[in-house]
PDB file of N, CA and C in Angstrom:
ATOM      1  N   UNK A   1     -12.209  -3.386   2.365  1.00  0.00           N
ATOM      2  CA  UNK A   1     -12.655  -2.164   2.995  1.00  0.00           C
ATOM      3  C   UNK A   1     -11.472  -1.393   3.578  1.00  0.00           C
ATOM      4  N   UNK A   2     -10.837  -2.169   3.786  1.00  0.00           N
ATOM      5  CA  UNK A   2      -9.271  -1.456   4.339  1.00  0.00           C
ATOM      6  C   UNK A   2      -8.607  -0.436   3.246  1.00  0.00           C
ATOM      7  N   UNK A   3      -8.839  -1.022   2.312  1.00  0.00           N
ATOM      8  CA  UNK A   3      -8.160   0.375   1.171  1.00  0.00           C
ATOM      9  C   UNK A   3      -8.992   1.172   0.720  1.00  0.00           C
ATOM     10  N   UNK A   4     -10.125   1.413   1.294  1.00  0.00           N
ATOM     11  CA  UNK A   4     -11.387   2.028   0.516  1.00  0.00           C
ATOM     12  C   UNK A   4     -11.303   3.632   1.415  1.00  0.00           C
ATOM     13  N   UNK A   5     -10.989   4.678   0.461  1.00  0.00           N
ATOM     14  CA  UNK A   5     -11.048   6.110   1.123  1.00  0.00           C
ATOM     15  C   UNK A   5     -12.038   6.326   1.559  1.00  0.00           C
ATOM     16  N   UNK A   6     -11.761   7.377   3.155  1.00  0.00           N
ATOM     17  CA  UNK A   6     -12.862   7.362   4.035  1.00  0.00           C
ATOM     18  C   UNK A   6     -13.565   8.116   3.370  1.00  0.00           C
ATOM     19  N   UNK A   7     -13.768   9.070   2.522  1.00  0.00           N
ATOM     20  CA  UNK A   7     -14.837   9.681   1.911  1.00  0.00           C
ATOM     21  C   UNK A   7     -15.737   9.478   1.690  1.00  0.00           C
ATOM     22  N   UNK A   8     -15.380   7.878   1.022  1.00  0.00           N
ATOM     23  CA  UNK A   8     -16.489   6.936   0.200  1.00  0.00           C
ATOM     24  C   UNK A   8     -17.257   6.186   1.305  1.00  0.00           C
ATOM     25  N   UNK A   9     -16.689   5.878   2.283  1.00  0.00           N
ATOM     26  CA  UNK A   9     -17.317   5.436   3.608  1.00  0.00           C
ATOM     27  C   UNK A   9     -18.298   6.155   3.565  1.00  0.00           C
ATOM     28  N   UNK A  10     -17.300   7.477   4.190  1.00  0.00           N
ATOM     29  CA  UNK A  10     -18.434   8.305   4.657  1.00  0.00           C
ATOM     30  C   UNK A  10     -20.057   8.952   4.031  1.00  0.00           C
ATOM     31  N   UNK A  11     -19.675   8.812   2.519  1.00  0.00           N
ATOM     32  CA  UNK A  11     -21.059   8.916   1.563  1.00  0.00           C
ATOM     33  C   UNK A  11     -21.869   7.934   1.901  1.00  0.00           C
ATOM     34  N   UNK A  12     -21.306   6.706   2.070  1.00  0.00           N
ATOM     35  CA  UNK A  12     -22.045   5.472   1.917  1.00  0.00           C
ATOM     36  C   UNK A  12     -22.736   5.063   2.966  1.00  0.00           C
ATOM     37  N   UNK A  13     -21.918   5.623   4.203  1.00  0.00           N
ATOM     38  CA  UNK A  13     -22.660   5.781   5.544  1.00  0.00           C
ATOM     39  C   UNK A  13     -24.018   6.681   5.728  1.00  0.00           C
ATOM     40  N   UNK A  14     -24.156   7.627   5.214  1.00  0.00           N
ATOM     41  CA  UNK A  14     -24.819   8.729   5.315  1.00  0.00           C
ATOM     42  C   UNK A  14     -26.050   8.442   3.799  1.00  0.00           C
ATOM     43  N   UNK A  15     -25.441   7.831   3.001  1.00  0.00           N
ATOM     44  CA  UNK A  15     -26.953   7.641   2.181  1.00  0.00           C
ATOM     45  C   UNK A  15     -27.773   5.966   3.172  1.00  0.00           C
ATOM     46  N   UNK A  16     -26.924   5.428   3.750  1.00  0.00           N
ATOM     47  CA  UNK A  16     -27.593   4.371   4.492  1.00  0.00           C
ATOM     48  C   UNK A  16     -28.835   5.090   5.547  1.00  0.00           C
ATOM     49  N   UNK A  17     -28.133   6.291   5.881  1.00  0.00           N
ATOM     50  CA  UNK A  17     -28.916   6.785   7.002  1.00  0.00           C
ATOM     51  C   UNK A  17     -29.838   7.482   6.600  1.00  0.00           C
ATOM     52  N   UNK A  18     -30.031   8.049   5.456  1.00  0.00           N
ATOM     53  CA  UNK A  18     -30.923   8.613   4.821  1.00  0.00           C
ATOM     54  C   UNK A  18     -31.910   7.710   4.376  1.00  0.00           C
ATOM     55  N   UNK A  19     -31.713   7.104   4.194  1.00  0.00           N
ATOM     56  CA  UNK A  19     -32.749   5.934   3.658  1.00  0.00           C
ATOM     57  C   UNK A  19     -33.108   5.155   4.696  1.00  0.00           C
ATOM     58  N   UNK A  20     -32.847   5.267   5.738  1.00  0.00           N
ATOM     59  CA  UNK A  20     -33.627   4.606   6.754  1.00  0.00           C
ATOM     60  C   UNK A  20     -34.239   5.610   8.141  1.00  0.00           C
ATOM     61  N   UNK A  21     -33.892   6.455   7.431  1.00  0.00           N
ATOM     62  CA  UNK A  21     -34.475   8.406   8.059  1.00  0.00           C
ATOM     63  C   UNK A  21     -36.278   8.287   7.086  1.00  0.00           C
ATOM     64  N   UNK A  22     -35.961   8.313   6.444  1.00  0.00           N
ATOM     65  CA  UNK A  22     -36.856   8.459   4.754  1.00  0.00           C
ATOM     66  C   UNK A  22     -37.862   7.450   5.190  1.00  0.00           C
ATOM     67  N   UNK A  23     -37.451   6.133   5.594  1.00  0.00           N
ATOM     68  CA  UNK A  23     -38.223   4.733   5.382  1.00  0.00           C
ATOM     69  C   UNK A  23     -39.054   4.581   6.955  1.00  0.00           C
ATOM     70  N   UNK A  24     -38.511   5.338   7.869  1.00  0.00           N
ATOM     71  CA  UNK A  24     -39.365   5.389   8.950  1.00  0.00           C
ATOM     72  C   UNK A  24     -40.151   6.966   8.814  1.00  0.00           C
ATOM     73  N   UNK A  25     -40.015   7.739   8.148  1.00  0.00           N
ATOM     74  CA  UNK A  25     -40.901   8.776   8.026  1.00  0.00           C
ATOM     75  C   UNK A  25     -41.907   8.317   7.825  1.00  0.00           C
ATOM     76  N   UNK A  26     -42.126   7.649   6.576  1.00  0.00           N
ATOM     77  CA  UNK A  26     -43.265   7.496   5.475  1.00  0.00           C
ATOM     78  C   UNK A  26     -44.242   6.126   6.567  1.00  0.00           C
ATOM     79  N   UNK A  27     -43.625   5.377   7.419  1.00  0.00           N
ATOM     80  CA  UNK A  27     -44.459   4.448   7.648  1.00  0.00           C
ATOM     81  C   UNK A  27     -45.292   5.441   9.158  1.00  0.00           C
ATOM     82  N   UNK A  28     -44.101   6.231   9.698  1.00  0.00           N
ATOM     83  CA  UNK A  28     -44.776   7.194  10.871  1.00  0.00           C
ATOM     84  C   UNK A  28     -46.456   8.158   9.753  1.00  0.00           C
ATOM     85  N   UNK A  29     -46.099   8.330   8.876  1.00  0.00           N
ATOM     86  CA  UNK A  29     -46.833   9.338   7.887  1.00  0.00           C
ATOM     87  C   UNK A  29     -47.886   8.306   7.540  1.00  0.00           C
ATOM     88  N   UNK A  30     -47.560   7.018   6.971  1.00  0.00           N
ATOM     89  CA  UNK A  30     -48.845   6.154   7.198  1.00  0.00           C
ATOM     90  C   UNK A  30     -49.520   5.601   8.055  1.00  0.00           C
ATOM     91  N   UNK A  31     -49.531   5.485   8.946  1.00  0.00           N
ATOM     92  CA  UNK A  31     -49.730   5.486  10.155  1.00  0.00           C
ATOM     93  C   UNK A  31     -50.429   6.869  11.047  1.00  0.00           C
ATOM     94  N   UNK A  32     -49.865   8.244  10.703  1.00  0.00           N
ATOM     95  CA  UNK A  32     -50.904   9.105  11.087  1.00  0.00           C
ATOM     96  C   UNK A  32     -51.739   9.095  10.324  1.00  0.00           C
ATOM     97  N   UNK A  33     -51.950   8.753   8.795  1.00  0.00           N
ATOM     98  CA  UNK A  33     -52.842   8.824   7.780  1.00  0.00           C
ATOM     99  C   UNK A  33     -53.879   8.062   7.780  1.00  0.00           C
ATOM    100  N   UNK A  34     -53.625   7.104   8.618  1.00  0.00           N
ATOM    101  CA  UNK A  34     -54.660   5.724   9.159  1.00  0.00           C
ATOM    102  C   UNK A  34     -55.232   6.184   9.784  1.00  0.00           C
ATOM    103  N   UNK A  35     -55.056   6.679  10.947  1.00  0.00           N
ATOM    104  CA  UNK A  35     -55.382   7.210  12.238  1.00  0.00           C
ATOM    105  C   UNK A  35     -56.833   8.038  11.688  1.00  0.00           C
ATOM    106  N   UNK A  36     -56.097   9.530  10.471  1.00  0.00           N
ATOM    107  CA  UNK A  36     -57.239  10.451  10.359  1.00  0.00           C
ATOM    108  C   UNK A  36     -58.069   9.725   9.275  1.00  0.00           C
ATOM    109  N   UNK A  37     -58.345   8.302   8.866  1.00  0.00           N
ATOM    110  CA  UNK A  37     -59.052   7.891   8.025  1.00  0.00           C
ATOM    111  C   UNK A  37     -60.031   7.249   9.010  1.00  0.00           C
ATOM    112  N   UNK A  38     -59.662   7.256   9.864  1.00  0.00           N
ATOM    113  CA  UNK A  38     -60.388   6.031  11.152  1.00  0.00           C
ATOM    114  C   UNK A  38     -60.967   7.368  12.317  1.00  0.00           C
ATOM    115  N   UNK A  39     -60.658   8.822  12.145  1.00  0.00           N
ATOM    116  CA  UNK A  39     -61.197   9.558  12.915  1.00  0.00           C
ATOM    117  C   UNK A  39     -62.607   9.803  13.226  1.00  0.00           C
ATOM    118  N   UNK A  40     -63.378   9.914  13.958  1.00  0.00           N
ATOM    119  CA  UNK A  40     -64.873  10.116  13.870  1.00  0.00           C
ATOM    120  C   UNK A  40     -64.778  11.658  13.769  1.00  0.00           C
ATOM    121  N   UNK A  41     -64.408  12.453  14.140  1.00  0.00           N
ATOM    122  CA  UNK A  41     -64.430  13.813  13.633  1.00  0.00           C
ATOM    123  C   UNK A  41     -63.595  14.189  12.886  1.00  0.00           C
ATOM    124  N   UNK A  42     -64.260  15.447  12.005  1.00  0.00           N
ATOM    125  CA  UNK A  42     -63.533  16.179  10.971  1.00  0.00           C
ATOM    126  C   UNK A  42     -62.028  16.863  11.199  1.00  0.00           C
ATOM    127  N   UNK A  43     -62.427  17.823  12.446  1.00  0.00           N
ATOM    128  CA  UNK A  43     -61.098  18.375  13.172  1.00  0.00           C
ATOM    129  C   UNK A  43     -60.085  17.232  13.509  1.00  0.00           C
ATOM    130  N   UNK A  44     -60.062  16.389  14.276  1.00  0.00           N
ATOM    131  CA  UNK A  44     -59.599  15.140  14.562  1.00  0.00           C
ATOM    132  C   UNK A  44     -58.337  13.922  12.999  1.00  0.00           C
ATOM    133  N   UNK A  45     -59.647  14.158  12.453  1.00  0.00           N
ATOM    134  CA  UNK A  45     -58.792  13.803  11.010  1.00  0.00           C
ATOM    135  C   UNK A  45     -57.738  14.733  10.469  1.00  0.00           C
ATOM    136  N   UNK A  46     -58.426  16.177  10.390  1.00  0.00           N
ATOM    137  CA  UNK A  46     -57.390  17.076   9.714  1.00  0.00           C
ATOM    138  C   UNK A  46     -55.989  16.756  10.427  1.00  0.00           C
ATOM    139  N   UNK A  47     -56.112  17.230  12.064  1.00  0.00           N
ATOM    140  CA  UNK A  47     -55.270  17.384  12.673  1.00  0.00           C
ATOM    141  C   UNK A  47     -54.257  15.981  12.685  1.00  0.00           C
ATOM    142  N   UNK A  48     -54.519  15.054  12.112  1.00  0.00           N
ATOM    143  CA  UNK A  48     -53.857  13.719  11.922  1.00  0.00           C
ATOM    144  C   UNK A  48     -53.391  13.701  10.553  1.00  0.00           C
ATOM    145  N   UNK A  49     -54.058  14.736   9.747  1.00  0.00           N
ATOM    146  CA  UNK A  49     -53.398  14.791   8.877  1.00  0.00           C
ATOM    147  C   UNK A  49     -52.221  15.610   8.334  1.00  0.00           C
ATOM    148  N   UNK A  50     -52.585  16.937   9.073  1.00  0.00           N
ATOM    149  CA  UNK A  50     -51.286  17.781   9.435  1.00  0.00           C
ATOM    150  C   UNK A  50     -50.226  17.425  10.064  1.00  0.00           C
ATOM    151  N   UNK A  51     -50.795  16.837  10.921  1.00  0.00           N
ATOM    152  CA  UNK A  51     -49.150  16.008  11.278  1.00  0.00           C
ATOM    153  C   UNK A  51     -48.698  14.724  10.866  1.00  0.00           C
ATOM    154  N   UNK A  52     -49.120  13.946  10.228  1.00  0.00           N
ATOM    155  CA  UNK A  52     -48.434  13.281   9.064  1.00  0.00           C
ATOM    156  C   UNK A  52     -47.698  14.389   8.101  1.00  0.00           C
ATOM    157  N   UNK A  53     -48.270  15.251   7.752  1.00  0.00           N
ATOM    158  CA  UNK A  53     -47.279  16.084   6.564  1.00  0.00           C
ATOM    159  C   UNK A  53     -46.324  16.993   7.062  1.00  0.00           C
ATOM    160  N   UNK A  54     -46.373  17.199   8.459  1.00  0.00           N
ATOM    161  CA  UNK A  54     -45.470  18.246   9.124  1.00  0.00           C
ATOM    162  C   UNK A  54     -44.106  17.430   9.353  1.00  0.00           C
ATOM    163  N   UNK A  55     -44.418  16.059   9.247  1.00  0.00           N
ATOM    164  CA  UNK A  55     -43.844  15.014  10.113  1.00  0.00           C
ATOM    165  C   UNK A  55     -42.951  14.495   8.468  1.00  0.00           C
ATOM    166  N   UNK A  56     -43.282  14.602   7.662  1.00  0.00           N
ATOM    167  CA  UNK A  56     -42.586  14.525   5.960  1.00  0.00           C
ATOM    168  C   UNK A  56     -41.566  15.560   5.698  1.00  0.00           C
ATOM    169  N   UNK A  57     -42.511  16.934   6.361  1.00  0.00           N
ATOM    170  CA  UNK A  57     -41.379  17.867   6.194  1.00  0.00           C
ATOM    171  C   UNK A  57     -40.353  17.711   6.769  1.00  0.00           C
ATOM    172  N   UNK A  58     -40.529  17.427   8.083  1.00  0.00           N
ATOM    173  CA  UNK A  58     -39.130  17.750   8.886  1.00  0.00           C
ATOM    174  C   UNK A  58     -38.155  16.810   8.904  1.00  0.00           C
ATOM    175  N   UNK A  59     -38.672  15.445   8.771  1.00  0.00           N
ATOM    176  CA  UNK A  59     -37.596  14.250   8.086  1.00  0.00           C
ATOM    177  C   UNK A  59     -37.099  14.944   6.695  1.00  0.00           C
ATOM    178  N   UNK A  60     -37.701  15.320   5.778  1.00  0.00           N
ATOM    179  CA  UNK A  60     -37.022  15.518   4.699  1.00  0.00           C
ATOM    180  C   UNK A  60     -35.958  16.721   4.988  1.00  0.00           C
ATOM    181  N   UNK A  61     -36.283  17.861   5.734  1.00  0.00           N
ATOM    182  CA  UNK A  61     -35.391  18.605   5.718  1.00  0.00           C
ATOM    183  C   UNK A  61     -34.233  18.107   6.496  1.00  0.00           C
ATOM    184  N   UNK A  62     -34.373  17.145   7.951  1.00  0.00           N
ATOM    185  CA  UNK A  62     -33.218  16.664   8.737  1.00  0.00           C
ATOM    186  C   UNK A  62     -32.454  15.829   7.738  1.00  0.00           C
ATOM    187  N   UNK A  63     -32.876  15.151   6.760  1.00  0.00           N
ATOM    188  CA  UNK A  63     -32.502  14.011   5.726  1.00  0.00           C
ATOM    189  C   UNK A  63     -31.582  15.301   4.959  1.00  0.00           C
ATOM    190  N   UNK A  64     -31.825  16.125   4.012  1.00  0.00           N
ATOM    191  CA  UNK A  64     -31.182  17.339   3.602  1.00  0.00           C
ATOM    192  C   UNK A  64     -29.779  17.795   4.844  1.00  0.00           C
ATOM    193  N   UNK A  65     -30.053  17.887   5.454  1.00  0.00           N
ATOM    194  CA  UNK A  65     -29.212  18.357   6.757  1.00  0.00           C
ATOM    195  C   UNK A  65     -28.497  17.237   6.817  1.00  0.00           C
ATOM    196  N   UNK A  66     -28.478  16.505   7.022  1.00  0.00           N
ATOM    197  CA  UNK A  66     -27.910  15.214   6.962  1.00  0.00           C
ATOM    198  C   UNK A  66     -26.859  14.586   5.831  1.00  0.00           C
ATOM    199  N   UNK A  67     -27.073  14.608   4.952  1.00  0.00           N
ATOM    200  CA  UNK A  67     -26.718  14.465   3.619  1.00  0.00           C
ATOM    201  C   UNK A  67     -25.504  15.993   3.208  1.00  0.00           C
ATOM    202  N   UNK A  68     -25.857  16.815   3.817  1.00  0.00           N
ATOM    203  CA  UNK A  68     -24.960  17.910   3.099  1.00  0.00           C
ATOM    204  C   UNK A  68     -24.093  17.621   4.550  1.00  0.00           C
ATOM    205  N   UNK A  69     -24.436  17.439   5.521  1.00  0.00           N
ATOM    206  CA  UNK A  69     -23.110  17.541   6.386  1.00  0.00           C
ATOM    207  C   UNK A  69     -22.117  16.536   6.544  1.00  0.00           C
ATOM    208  N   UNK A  70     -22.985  15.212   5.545  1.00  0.00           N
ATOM    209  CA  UNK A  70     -21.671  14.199   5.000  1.00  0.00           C
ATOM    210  C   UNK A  70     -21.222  14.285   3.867  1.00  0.00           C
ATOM    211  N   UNK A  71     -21.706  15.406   2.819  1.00  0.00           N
ATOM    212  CA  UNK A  71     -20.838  15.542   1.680  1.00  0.00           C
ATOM    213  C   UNK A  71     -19.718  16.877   2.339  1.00  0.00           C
ATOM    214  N   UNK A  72     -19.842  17.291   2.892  1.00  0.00           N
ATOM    215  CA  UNK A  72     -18.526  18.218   3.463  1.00  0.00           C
ATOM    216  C   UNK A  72     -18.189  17.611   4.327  1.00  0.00           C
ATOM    217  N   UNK A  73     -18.257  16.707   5.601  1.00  0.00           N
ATOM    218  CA  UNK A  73     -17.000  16.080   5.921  1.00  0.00           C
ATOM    219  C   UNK A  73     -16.306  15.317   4.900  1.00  0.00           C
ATOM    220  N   UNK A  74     -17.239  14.924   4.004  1.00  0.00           N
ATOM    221  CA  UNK A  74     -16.157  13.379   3.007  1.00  0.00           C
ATOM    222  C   UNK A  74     -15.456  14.537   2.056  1.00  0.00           C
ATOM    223  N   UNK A  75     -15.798  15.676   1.713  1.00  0.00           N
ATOM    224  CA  UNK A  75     -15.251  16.966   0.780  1.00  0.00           C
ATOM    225  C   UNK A  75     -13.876  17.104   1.491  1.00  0.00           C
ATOM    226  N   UNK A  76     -14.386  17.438   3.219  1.00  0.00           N
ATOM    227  CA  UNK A  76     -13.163  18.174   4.054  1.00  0.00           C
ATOM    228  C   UNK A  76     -12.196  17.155   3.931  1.00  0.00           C
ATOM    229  N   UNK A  77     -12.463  15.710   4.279  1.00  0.00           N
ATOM    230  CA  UNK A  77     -11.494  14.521   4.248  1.00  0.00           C
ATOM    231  C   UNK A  77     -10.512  14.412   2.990  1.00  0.00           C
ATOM    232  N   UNK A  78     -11.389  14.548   1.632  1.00  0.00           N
ATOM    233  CA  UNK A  78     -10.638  14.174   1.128  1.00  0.00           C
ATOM    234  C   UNK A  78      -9.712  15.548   0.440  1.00  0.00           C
ATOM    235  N   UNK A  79     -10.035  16.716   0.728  1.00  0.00           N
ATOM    236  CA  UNK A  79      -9.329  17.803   0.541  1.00  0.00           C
ATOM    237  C   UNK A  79      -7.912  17.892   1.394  1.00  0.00           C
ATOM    238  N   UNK A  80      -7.915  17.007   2.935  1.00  0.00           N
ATOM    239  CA  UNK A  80      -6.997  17.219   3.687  1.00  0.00           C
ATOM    240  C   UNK A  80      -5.847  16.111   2.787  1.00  0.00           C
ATOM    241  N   UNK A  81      -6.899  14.294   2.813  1.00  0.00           N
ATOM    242  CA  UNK A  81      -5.759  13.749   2.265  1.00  0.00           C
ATOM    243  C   UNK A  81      -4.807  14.174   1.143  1.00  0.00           C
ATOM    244  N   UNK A  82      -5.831  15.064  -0.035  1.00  0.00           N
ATOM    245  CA  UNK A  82      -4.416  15.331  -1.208  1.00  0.00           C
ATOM    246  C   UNK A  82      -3.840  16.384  -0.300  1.00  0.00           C
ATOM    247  N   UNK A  83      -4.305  17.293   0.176  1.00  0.00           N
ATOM    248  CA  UNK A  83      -3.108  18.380   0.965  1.00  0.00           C
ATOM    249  C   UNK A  83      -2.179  17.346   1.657  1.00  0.00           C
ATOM    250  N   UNK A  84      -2.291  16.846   2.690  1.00  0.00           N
ATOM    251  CA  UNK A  84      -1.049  16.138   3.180  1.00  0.00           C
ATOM    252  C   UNK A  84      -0.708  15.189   2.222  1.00  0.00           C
ATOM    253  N   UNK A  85      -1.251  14.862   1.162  1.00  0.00           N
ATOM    254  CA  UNK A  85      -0.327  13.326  -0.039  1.00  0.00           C
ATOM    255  C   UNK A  85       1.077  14.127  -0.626  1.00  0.00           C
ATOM    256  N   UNK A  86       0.668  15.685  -0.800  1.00  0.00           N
ATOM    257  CA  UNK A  86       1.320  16.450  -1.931  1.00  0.00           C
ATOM    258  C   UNK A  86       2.334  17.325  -0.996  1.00  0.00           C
ATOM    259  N   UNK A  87       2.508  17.226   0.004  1.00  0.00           N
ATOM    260  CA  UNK A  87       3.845  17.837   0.831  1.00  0.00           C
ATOM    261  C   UNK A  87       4.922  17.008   0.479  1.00  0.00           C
ATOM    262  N   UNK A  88       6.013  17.785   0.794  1.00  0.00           N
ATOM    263  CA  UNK A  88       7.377  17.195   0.307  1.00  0.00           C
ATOM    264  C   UNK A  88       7.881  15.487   1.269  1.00  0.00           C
ATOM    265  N   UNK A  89       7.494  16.282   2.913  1.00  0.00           N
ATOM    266  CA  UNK A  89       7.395  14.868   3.568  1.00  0.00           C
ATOM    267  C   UNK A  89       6.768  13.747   3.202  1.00  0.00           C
ATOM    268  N   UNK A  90       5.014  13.683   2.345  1.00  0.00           N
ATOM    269  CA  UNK A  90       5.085  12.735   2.016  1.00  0.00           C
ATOM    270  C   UNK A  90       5.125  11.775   0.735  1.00  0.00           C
ATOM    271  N   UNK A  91       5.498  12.960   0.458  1.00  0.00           N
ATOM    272  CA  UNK A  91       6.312  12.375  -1.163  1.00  0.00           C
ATOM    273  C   UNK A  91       7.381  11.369  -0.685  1.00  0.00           C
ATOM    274  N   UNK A  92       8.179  11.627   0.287  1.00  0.00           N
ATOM    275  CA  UNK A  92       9.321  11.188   0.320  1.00  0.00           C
ATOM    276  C   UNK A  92       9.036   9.964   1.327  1.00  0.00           C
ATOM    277  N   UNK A  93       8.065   9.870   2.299  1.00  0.00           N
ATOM    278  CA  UNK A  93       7.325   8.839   2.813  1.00  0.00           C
ATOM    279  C   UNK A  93       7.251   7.577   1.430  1.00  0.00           C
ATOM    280  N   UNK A  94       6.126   8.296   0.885  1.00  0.00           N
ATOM    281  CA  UNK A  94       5.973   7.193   0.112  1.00  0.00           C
ATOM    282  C   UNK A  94       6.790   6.437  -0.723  1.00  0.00           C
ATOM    283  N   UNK A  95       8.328   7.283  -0.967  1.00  0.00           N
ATOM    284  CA  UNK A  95       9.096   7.174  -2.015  1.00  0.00           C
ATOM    285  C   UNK A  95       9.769   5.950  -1.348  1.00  0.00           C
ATOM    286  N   UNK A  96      10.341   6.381  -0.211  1.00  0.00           N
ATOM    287  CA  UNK A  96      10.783   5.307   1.150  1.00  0.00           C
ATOM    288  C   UNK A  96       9.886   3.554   1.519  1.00  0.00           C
ATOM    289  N   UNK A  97       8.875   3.838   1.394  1.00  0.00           N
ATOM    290  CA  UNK A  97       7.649   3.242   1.235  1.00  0.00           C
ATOM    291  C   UNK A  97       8.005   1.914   0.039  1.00  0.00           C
ATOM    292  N   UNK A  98       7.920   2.531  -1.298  1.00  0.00           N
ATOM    293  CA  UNK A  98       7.879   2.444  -2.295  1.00  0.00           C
ATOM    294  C   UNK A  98       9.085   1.042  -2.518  1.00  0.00           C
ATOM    295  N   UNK A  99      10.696   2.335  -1.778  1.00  0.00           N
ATOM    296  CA  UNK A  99      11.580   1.014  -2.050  1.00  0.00           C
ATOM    297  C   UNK A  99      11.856  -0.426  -1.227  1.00  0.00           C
ATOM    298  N   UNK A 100      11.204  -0.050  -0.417  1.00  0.00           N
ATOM    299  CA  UNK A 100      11.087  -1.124   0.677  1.00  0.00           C
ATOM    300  C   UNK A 100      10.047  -2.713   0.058  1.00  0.00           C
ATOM    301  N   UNK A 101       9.082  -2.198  -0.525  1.00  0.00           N
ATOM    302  CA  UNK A 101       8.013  -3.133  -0.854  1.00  0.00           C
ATOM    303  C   UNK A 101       9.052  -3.884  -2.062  1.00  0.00           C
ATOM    304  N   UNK A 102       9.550  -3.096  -3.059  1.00  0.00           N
ATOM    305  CA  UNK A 102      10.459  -3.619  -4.619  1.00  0.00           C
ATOM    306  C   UNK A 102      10.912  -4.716  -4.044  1.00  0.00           C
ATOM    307  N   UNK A 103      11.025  -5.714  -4.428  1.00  0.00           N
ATOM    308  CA  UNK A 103      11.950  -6.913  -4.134  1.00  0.00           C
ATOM    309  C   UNK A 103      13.077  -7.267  -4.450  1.00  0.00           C
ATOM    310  N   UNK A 104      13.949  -7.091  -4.117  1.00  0.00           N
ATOM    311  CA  UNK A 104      15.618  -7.423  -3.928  1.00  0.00           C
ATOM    312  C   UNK A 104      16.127  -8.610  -4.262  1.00  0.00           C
ATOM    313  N   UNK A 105      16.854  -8.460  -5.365  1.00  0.00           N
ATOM    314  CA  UNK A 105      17.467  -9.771  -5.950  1.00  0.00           C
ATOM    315  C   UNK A 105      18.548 -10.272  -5.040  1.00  0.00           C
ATOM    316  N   UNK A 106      18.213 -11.912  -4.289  1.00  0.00           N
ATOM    317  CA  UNK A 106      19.293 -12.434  -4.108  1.00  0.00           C
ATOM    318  C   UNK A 106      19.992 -13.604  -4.290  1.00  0.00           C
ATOM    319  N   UNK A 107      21.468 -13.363  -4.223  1.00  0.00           N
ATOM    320  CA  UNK A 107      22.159 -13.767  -5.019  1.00  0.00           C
ATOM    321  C   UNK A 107      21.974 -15.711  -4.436  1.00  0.00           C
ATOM    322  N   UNK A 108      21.914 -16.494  -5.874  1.00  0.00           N
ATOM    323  CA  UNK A 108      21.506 -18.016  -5.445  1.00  0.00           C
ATOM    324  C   UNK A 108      22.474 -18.871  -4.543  1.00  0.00           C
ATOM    325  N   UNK A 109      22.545 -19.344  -3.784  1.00  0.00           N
ATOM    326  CA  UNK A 109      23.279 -20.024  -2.566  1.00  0.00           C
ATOM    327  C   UNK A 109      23.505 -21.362  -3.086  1.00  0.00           C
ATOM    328  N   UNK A 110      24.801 -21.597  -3.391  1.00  0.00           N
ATOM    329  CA  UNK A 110      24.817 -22.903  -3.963  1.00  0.00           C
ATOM    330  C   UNK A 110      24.799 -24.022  -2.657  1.00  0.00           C
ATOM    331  N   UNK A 111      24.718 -23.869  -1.457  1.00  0.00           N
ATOM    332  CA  UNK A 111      24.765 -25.058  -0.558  1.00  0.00           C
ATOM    333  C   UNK A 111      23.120 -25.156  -0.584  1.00  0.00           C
ATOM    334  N   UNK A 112      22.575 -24.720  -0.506  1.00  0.00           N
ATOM    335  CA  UNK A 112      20.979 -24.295  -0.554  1.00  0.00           C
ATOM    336  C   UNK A 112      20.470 -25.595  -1.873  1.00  0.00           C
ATOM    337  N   UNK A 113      21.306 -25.076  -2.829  1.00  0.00           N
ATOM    338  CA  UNK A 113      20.870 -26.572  -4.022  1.00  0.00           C
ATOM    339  C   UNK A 113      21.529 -27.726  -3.760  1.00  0.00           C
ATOM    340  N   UNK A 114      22.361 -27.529  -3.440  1.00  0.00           N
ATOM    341  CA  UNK A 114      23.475 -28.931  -2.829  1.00  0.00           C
ATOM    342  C   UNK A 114      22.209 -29.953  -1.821  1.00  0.00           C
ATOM    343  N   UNK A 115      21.811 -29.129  -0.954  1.00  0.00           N
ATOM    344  CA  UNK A 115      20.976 -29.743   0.049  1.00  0.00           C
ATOM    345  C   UNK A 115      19.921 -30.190  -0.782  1.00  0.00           C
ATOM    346  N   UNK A 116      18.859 -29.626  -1.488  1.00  0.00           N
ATOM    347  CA  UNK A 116      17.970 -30.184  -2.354  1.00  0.00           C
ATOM    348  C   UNK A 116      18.103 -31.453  -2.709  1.00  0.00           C
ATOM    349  N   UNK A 117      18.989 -31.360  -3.023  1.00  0.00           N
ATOM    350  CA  UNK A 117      19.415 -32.884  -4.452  1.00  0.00           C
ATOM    351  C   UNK A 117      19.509 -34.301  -3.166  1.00  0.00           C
TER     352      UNK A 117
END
């Protein structure tokens, strides 16, 4: 997870939340739907039933709202990382970077085998 771009986090965060936005709607929505099946009056039912569906809408639209305002932060994120990857500073970061990790030949120590034996 340490090398994983925050973008992808951040999608992955935000469809988690959507789906558990989504998964408590529908049981709130069954649950008013119970209610107006179990109503003794007509008005009583409707009105249990309107708000079960008012109650679909507005999760779905906060779920919408939700979802687009983590595809533009993970958009904005990863638009900033190539802007700052592709400056000259960190070209040269990484280049620096780069020779440090290469591994450096060194030269064999003959007391080093002497001791072995």
């Amino acid at each position: 997870m340490a090398d994983a771009d925050l973008d992808v986090v951040i999608r992955q965060l935000a469809r988690q939340l959507h789906t558990g936005l989504m998964t408590r709607a529908k049981e709130r929505r069954d649950r008013l739907n119970g209610l107006a099946a179990k109503a003794k009056g007509k008005e009583t039912g409707d009105r249990f039933k309107m708000m079960a569906k008012a109650t679909m809408e507005q999760a779905t639209a906060a779920a919408k709202r939700l979802q687009m305002s983590a595809d533009n932060v993970a958009d904005s994120y990863a638009r900033a990382m190539r802007a700052a990857a592709s400056t000259p500073v960190a070209a040269k970061a990484e280049q620096k970077k780069a020779e440090k990790k290469a591994p450096k030949e060194k030269p064999a120590k003959k007391a080093k085998a002497k001791k072995a034996k």
